[in-house]
Protein backbone atom coordinates (compact mmCIF):
# COMPACT_ATOMS: atom_id res chain seq x y z
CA UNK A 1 -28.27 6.30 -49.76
CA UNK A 2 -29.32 9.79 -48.60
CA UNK A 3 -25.91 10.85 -46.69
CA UNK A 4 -22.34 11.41 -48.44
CA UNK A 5 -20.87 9.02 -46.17
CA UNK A 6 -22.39 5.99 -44.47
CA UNK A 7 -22.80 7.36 -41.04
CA UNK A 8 -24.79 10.12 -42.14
CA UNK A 9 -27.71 7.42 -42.87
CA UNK A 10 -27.90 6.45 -39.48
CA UNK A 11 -28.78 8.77 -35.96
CA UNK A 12 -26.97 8.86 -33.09
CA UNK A 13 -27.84 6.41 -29.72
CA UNK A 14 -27.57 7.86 -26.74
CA UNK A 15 -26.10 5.48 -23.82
CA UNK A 16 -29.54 5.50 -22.06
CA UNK A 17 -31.19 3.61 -25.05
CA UNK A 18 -28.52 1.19 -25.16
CA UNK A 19 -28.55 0.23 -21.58
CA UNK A 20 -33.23 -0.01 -22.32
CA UNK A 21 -32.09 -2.47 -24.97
CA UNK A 22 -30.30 -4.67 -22.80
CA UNK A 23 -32.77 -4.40 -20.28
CA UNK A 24 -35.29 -5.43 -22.43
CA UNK A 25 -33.45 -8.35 -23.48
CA UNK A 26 -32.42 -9.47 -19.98
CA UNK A 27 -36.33 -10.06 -19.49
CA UNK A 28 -36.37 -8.75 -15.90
CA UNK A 29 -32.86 -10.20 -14.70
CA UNK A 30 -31.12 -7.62 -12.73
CA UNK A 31 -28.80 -5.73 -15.56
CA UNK A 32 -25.76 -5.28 -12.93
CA UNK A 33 -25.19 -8.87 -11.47
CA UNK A 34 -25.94 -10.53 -15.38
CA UNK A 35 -24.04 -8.45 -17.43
CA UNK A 36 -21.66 -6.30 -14.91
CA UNK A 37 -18.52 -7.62 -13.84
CA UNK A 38 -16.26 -7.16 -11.34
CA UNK A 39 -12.09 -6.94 -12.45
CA UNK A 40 -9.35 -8.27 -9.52
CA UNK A 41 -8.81 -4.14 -9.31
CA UNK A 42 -12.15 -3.31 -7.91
CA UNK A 43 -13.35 -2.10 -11.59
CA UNK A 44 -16.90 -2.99 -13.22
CA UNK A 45 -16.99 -3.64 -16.21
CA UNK A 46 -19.79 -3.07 -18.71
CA UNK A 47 -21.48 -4.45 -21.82
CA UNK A 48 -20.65 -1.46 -23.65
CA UNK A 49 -19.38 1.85 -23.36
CA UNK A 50 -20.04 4.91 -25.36
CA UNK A 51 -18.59 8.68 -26.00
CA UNK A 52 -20.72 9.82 -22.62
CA UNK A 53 -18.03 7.48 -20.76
CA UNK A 54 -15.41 10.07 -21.86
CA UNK A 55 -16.74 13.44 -20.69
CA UNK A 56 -15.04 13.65 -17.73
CA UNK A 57 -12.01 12.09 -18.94
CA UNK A 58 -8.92 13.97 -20.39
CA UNK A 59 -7.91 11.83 -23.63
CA UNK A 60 -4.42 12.46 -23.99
CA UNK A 61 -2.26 11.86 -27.01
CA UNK A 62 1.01 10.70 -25.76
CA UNK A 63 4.40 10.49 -27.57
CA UNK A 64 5.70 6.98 -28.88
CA UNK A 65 7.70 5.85 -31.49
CA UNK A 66 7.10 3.19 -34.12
CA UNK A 67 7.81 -0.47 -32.33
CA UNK A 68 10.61 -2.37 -32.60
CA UNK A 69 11.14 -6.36 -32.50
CA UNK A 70 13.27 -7.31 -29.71
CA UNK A 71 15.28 -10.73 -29.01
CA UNK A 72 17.24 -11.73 -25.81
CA UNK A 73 20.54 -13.12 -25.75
CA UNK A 74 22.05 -14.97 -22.84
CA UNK A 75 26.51 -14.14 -22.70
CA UNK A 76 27.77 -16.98 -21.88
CA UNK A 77 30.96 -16.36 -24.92
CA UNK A 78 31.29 -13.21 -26.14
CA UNK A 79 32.07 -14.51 -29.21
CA UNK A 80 29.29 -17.55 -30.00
CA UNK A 81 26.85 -14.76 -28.75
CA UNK A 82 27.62 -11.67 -31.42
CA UNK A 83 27.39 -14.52 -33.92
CA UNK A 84 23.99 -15.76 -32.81
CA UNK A 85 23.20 -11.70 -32.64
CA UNK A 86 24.23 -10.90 -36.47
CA UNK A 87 22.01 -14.15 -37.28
CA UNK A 88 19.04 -12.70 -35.83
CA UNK A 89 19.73 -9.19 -37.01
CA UNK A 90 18.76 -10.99 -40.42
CA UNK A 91 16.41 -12.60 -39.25
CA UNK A 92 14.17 -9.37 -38.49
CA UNK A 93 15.43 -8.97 -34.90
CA UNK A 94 15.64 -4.75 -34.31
CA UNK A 95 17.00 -4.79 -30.81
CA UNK A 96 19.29 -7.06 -28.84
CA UNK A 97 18.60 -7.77 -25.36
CA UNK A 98 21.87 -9.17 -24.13
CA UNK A 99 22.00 -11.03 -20.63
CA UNK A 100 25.64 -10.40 -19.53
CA UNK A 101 26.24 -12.87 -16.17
CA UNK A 102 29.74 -11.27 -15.04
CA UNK A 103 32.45 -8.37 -16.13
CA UNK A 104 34.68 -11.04 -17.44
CA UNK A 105 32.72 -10.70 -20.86
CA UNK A 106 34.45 -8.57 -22.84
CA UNK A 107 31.30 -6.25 -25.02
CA UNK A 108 33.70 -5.00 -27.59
CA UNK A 109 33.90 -8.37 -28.62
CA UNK A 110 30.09 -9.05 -28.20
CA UNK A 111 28.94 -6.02 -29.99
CA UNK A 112 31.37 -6.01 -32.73
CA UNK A 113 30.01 -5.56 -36.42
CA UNK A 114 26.69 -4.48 -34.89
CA UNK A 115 25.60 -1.22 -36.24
CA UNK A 116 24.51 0.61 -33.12
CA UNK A 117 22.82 3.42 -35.24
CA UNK A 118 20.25 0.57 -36.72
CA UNK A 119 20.06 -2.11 -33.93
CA UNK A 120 19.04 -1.05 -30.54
CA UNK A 121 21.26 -2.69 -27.95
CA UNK A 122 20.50 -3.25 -24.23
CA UNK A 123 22.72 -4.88 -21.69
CA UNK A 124 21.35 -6.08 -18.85
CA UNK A 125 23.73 -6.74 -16.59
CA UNK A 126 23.77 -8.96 -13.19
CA UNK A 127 25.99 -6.86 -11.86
CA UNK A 128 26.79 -2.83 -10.69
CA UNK A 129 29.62 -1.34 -12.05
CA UNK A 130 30.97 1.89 -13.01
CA UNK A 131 34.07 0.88 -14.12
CA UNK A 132 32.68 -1.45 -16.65
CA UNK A 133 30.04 0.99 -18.13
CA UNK A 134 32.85 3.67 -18.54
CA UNK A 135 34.91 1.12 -20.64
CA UNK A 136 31.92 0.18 -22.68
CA UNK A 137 31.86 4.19 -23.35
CA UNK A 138 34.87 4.59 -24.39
CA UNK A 139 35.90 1.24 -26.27
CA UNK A 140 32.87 0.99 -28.17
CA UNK A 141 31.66 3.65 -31.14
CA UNK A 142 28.03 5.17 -30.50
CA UNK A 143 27.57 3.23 -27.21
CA UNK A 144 25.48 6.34 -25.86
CA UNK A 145 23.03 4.72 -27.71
CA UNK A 146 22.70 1.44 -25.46
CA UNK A 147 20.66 1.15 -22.68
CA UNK A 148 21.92 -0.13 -19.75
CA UNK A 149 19.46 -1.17 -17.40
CA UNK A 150 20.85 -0.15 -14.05
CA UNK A 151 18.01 -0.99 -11.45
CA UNK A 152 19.45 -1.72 -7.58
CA UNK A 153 16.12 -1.60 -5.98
CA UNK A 154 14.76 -4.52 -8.76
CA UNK A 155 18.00 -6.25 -7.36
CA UNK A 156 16.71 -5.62 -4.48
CA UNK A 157 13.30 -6.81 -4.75
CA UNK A 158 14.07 -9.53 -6.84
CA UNK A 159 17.16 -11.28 -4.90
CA UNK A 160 16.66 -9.71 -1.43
CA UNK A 161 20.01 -8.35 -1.18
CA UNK A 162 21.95 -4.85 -2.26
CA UNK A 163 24.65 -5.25 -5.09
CA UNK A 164 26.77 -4.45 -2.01
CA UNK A 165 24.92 -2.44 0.23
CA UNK A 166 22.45 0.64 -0.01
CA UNK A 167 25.02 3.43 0.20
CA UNK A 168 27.60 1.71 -2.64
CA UNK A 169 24.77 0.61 -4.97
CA UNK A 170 23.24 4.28 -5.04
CA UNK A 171 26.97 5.91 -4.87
CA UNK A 172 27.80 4.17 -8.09
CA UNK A 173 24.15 4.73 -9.30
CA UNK A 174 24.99 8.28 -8.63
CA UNK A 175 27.97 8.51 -10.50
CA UNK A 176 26.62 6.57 -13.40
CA UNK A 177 24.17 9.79 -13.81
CA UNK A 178 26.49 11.71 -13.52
CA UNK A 179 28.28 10.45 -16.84
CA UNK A 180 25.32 12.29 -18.91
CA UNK A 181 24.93 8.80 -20.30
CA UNK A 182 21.05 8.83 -21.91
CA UNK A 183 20.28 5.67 -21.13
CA UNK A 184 21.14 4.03 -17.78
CA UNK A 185 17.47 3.82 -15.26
CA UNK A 186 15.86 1.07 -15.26
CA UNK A 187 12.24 -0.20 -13.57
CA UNK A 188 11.57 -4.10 -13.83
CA UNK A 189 7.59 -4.24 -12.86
CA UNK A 190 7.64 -7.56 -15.18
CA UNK A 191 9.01 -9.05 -11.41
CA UNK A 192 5.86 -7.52 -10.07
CA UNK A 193 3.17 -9.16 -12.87
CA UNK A 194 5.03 -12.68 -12.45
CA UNK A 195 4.94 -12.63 -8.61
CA UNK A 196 0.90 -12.40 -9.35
CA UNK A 197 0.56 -8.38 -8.45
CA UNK A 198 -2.65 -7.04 -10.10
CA UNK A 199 -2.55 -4.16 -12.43
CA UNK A 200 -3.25 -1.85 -10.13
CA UNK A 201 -0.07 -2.64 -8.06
CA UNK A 202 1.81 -3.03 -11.05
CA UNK A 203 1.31 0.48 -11.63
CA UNK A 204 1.27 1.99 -8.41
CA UNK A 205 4.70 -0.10 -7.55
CA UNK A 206 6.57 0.73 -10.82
CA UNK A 207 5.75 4.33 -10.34
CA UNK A 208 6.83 4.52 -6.41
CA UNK A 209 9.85 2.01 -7.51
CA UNK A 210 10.91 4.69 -10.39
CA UNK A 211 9.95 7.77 -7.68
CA UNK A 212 13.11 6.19 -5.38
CA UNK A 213 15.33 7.22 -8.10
CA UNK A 214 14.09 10.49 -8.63
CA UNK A 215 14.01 11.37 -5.51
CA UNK A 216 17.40 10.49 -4.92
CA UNK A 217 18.51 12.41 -7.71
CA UNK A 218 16.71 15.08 -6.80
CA UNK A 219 18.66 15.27 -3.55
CA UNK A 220 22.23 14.95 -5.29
CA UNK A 221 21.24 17.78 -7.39
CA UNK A 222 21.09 15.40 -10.62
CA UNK A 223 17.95 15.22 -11.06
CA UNK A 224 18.41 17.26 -15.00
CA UNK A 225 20.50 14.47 -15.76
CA UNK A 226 18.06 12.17 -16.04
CA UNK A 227 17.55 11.80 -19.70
CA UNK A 228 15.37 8.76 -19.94
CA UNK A 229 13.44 5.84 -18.12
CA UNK A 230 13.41 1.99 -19.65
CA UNK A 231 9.89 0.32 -17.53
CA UNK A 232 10.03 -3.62 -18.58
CA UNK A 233 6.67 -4.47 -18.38
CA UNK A 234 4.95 -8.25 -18.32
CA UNK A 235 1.89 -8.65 -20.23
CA UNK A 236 -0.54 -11.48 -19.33
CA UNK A 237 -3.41 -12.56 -21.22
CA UNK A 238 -6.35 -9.74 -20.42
CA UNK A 239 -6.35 -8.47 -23.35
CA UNK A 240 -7.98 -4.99 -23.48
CA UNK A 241 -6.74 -4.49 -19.80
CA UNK A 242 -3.13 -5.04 -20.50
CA UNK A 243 -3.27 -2.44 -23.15
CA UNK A 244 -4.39 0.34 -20.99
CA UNK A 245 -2.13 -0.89 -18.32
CA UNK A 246 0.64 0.33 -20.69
CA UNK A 247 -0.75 3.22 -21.34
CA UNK A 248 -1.47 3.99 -18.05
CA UNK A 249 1.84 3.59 -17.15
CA UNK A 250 3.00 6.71 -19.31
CA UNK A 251 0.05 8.66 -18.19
CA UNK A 252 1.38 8.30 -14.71
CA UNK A 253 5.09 8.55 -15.59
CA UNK A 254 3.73 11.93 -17.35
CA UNK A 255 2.36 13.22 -14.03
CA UNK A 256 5.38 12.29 -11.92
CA UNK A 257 7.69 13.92 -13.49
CA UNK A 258 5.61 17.07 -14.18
CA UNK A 259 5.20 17.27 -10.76
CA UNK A 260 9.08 17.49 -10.38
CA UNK A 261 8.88 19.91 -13.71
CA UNK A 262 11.10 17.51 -15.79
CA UNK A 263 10.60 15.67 -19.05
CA UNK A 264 13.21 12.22 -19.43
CA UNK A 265 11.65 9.94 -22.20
CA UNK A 266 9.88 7.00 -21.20
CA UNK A 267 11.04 3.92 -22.79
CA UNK A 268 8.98 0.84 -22.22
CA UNK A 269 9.95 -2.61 -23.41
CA UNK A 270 7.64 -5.55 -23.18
CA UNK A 271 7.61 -9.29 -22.98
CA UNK A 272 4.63 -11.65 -22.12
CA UNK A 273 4.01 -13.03 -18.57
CA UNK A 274 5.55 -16.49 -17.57
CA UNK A 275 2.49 -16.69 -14.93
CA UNK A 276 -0.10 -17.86 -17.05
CA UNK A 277 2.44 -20.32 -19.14
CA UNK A 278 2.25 -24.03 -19.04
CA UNK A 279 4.09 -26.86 -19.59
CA UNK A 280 1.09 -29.32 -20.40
CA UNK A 281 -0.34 -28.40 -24.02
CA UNK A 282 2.40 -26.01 -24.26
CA UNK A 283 1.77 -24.84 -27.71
CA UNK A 284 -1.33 -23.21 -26.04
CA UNK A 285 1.27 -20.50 -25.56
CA UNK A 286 1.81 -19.53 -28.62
CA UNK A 287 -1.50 -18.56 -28.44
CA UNK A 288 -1.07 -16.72 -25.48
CA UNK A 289 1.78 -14.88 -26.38
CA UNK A 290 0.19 -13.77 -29.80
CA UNK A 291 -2.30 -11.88 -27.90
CA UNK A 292 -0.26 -10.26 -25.07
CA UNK A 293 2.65 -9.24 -28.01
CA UNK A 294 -0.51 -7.46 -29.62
CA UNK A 295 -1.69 -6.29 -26.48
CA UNK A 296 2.03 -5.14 -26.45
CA UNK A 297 1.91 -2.94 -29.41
CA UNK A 298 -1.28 -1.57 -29.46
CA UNK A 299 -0.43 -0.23 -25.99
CA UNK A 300 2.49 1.78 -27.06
CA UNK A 301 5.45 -0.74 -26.65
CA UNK A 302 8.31 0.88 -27.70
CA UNK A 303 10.24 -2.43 -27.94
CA UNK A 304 8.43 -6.25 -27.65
CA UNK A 305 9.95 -8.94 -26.83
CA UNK A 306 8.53 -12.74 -27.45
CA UNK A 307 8.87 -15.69 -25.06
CA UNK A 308 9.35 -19.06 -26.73
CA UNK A 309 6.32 -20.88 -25.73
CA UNK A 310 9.04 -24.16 -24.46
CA UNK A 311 10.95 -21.63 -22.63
CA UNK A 312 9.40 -22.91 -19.05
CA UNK A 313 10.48 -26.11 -19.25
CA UNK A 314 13.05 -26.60 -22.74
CA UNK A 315 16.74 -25.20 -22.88
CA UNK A 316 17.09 -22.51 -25.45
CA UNK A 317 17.28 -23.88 -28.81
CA UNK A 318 16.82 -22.25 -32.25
CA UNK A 319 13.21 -23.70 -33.19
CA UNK A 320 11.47 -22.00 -30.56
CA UNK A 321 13.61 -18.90 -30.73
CA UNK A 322 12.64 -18.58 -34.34
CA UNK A 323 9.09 -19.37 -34.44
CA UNK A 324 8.66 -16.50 -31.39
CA UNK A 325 11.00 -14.38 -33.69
CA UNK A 326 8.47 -14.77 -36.69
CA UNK A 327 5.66 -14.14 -34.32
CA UNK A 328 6.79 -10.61 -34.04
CA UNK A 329 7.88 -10.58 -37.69
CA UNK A 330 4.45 -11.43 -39.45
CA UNK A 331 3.09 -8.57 -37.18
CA UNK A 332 4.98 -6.15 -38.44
CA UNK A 333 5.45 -6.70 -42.26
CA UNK A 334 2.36 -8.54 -42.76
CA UNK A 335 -0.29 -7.56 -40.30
CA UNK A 336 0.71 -3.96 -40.51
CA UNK A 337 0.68 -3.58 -36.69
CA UNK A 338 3.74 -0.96 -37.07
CA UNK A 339 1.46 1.48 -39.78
CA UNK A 340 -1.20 3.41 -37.20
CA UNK A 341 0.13 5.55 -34.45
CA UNK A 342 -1.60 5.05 -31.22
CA UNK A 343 -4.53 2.91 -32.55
CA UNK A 344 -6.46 2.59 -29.33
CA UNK A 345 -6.23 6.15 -28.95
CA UNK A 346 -10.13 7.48 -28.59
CA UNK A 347 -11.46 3.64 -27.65
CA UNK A 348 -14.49 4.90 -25.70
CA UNK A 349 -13.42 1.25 -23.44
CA UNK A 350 -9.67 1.43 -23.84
CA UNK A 351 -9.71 4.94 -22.65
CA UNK A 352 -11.87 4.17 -20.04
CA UNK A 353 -9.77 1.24 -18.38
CA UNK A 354 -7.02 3.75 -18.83
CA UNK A 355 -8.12 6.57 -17.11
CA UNK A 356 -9.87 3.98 -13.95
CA UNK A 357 -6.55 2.16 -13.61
CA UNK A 358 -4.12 5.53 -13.73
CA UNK A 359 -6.28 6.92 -11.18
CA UNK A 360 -6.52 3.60 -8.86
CA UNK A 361 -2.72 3.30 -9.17
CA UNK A 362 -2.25 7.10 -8.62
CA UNK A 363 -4.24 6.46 -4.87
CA UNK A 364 -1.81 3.52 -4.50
CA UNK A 365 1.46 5.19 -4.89
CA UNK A 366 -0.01 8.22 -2.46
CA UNK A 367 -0.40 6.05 0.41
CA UNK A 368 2.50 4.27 -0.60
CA UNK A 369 4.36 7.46 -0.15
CA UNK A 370 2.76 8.93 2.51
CA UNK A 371 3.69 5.40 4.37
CA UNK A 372 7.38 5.86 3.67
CA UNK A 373 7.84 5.33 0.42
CA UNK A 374 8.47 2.14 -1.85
CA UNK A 375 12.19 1.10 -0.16
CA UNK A 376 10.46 0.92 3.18
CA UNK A 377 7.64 -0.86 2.38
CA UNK A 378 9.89 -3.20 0.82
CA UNK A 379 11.78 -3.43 3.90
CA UNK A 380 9.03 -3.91 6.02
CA UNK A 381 7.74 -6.39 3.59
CA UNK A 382 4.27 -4.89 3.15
CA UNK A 383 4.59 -4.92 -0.74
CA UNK A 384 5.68 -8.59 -0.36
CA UNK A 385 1.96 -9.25 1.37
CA UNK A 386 0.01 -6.99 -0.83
CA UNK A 387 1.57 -9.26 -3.96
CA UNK A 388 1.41 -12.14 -2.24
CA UNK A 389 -2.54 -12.10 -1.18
CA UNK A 390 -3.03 -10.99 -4.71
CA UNK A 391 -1.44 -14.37 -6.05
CA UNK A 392 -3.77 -16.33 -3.54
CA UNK A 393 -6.24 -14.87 -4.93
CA UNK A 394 -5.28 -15.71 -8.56
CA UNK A 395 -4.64 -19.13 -7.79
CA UNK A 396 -7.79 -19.66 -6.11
CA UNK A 397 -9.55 -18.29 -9.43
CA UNK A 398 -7.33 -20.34 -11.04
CA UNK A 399 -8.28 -24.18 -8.66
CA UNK A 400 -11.64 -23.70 -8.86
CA UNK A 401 -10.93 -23.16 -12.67
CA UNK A 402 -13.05 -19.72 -12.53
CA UNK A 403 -9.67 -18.93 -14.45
CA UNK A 404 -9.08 -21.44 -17.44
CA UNK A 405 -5.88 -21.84 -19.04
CA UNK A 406 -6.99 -24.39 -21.87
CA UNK A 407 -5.46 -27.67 -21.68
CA UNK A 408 -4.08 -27.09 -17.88
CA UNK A 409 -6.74 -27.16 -15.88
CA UNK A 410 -9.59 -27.53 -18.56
CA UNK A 411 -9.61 -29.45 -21.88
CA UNK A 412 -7.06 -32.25 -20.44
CA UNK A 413 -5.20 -34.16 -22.88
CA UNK A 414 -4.84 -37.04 -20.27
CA UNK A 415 -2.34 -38.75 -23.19
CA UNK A 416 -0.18 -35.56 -22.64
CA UNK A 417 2.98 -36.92 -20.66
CA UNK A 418 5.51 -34.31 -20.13
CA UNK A 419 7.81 -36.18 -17.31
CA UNK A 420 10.31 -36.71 -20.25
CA UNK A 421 10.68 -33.68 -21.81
CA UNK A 422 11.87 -31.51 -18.73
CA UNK A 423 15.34 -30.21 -19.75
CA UNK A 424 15.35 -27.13 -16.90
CA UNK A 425 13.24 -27.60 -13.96
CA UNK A 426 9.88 -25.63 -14.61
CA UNK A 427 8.98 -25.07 -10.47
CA UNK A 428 9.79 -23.07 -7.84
CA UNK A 429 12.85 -23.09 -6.84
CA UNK A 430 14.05 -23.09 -3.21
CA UNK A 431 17.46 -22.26 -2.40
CA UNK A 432 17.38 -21.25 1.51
CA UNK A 433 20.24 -17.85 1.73
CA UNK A 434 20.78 -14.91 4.25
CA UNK A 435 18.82 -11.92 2.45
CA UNK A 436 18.05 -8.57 3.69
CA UNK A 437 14.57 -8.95 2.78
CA UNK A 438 12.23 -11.25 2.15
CA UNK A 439 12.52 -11.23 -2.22
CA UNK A 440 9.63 -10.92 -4.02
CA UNK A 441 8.83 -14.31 -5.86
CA UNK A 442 8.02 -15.25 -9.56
CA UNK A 443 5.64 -18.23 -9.63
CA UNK A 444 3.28 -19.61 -12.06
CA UNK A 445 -0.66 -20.63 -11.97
CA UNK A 446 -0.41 -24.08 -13.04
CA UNK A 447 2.76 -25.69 -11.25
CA UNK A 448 0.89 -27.64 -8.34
CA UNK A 449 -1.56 -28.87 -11.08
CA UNK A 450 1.19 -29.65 -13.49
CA UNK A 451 3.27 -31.14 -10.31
CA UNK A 452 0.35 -33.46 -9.68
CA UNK A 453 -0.18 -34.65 -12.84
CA UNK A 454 3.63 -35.45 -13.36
CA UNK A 455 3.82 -37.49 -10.24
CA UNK A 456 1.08 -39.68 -11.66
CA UNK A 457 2.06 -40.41 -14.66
């Protein structure tokens, strides 16, 4: 070996040899239709990608801090739940996701014992109040720590209705700020990924959703007080393109608010998507989740949560909780996913996707602005449409099995009968209401399929 170092024994190839050697190999087939494809976000893929792809691209470093595991906890008891919490404290969990349903749950009971200096806590709450974050504040010790999750326009977009109305929900919002709490804004996108948005509008929406706020606060005069920004994020099964979708997402959030010359932290917490889920050969999500968790980290989660893979159609139960506990668990201690900072940093394809999906997203939230912003789009339901013709599409992919989810709608396991094991109902639901707007709709891939194979069993 001539060279200290094994590189050094071998020269450099340039991108234009690469793409001869493929050429060559195609035998005269055209090199764009065979080995070129096209993404649902207008983006062509290659075979390969080398440093050339990066010249023109700015590969930034961005701030994160090492992942934690997250579990979620639905309040039903304040009591039963801090018990079930301390258990999975042991149990590896890092950060508690609590689901609190109405005020009447008292959180001094629910977060008693817990050490909020160690275990990140986050309350999301189905409800907007002031009065019952202040408590919280006061009652319980180092509760600047929690985040809160305050989001009226994802109640918005989600149920179709205010809180109460626009000028109370974004009074109290206002106020909240004003308590120099750290952690209290809040962007769902997941809704966005599960309605069947592509990435590109998962991007472009979060960003024009999060603008709302800072725009508002920018008009109050607040805007300094804004100290932080939680984005939940979905994560399907694409694997490379889910991880620059993350980072992405703080590229973007990185050129918002430098354009308003402020610097809040940007928190994002992840969970997989329920869209490509399945309640035929569901331990096939296991699978899936595995991925999109490491999709997850890789991407710069900051938290990661699991979803059980029974969790479409099975009640909560401690079996699949701890199995998509331990999922997270043997990443960390014993796949070392925790011990490299920013490992896709410098991917000639990673940064690539990045960089193409940023700036496709960054054209989307323009004109998204320049129409009005994200509230009136809402309003006049043209984000509704957009999402919605991007699900058709997705579900034609998915019928004409062009998209495969293994075991669904390919690799039947016709012996597979699932019409007994149903304990929630795994469908879309339709429960006809007065709304505002028309809400924006969480649906999976396979529930006509799985629909039609239940009704003839």
């Amino acid at each position: 070996m001539k060279g200290k170092t094994l590189f050094e024994n071998f020269r450099e190839v340039s991108a234009k040899e690469w793409r001869q050697k493929i050429q060559y190999d195609l035998k005269g087939k055209d090199y764009n239709e065979e080995v070129v494809w096209d993404s649902p976000e207008g983006i062509k893929v290659k075979p390969f990608y080398h440093a050339d792809d990066l010249e023109n691209i700015n590969v930034e470093s961005l701030s994160t801090t090492p992942w934690r595991i997250g579990q979620s906890i639905y309040v039903g008891n304040a009591i039963m739940a801090n018990e079930k919490a301390h258990k999975l404290i042991k149990k590896g969990a890092e950060v508690l996701h609590f689901v609190i349903a109405t005020e009447t749950i008292d959180v001094v009971k629910l977060l008693n014992n817990i050490d909020l200096k160690r275990t990140g806590v986050s309350l999301d709450m189905q409800f907007l109040s002031k009065n019952y974050i202040e408590k919280i504040i006061t009652l319980v010790p180092n509760s600047k720590k929690v985040y809160f999750q305050v989001d009226p326009i994802g109640h918005l977009a989600r149920s179709g209705n205010w809180y109460d109305s626009f000028t109370s929900d974004f009074a109290v919002f206002n106020e909240l700020i004003e308590l120099n709490i750290e952690n209290i804004v809040s962007v769902d996108l997941a809704l966005y990924e599960n309605a069947g948005a592509d990435i590109t509008q998962q991007l472009a929406y979060a960003l024009s959703h999060a603008n709302e706020y800072v725009n508002l606060l920018h008009d109050n005069g607040n805007l300094k007080k804004l100290k932080s920004i939680e984005f939940k994020v979905a994560v399907e099964g694409n694997y490379f393109f889910e991880i620059a979708k993350l980072k992405a997402l703080r590229k973007l959030w990185k050129v918002l608010t430098e354009a308003y010359e402020i610097s809040p932290h940007c928190h994002i917490s992840t969970i997989p998507s329920k869209r490509n889920k399945t309640i035929f050969d569901y331990n096939v999500n296991m699978l899936r989740t595995t991925t999109e968790c490491m999709s997850a980290v890789l991407g710069g989660s900051d938290t990661v949560y699991n979803l059980p893979y029974d969790s479409i159609y099975k009640k909560d139960n401690d079996f699949a909780n701890r199995i998509a506990l331990n999922q997270l668990v043997l990443m960390k201690e014993e796949s070392y996913f925790d011990k490299v900072e920013n490992p896709s940093e410098g991917s000639y394809y990673i940064e690539t996707l990045t960089h193409q999906l940023a700036e496709k997203a960054l054209i989307l939230f323009k004109s998204i602005e320049k129409e009005g912003g994200f509230l009136k789009q809402l309003k006049n339901h043209s984000i509704q449409n957009k999402i919605a013709d991007s699900a058709k599409k997705q579900q034609e992919k998915f019928d004409d099995k062009k998209t495969v989810l293994v075991g669904t709608n390919a690799y039947q396991n016709e012996k597979d009968n699932m019409g007994g094991e149903l304990e929630i109902y795994p469908f879309l639901k339709k429960n006809p209401r007065k709304t505002l707007i028309t809400p924006i709709i969480e649906k999976r891939l396979a529930e006509e399929l799985e629909q039609n194979r239940l009704s003839h069993e």
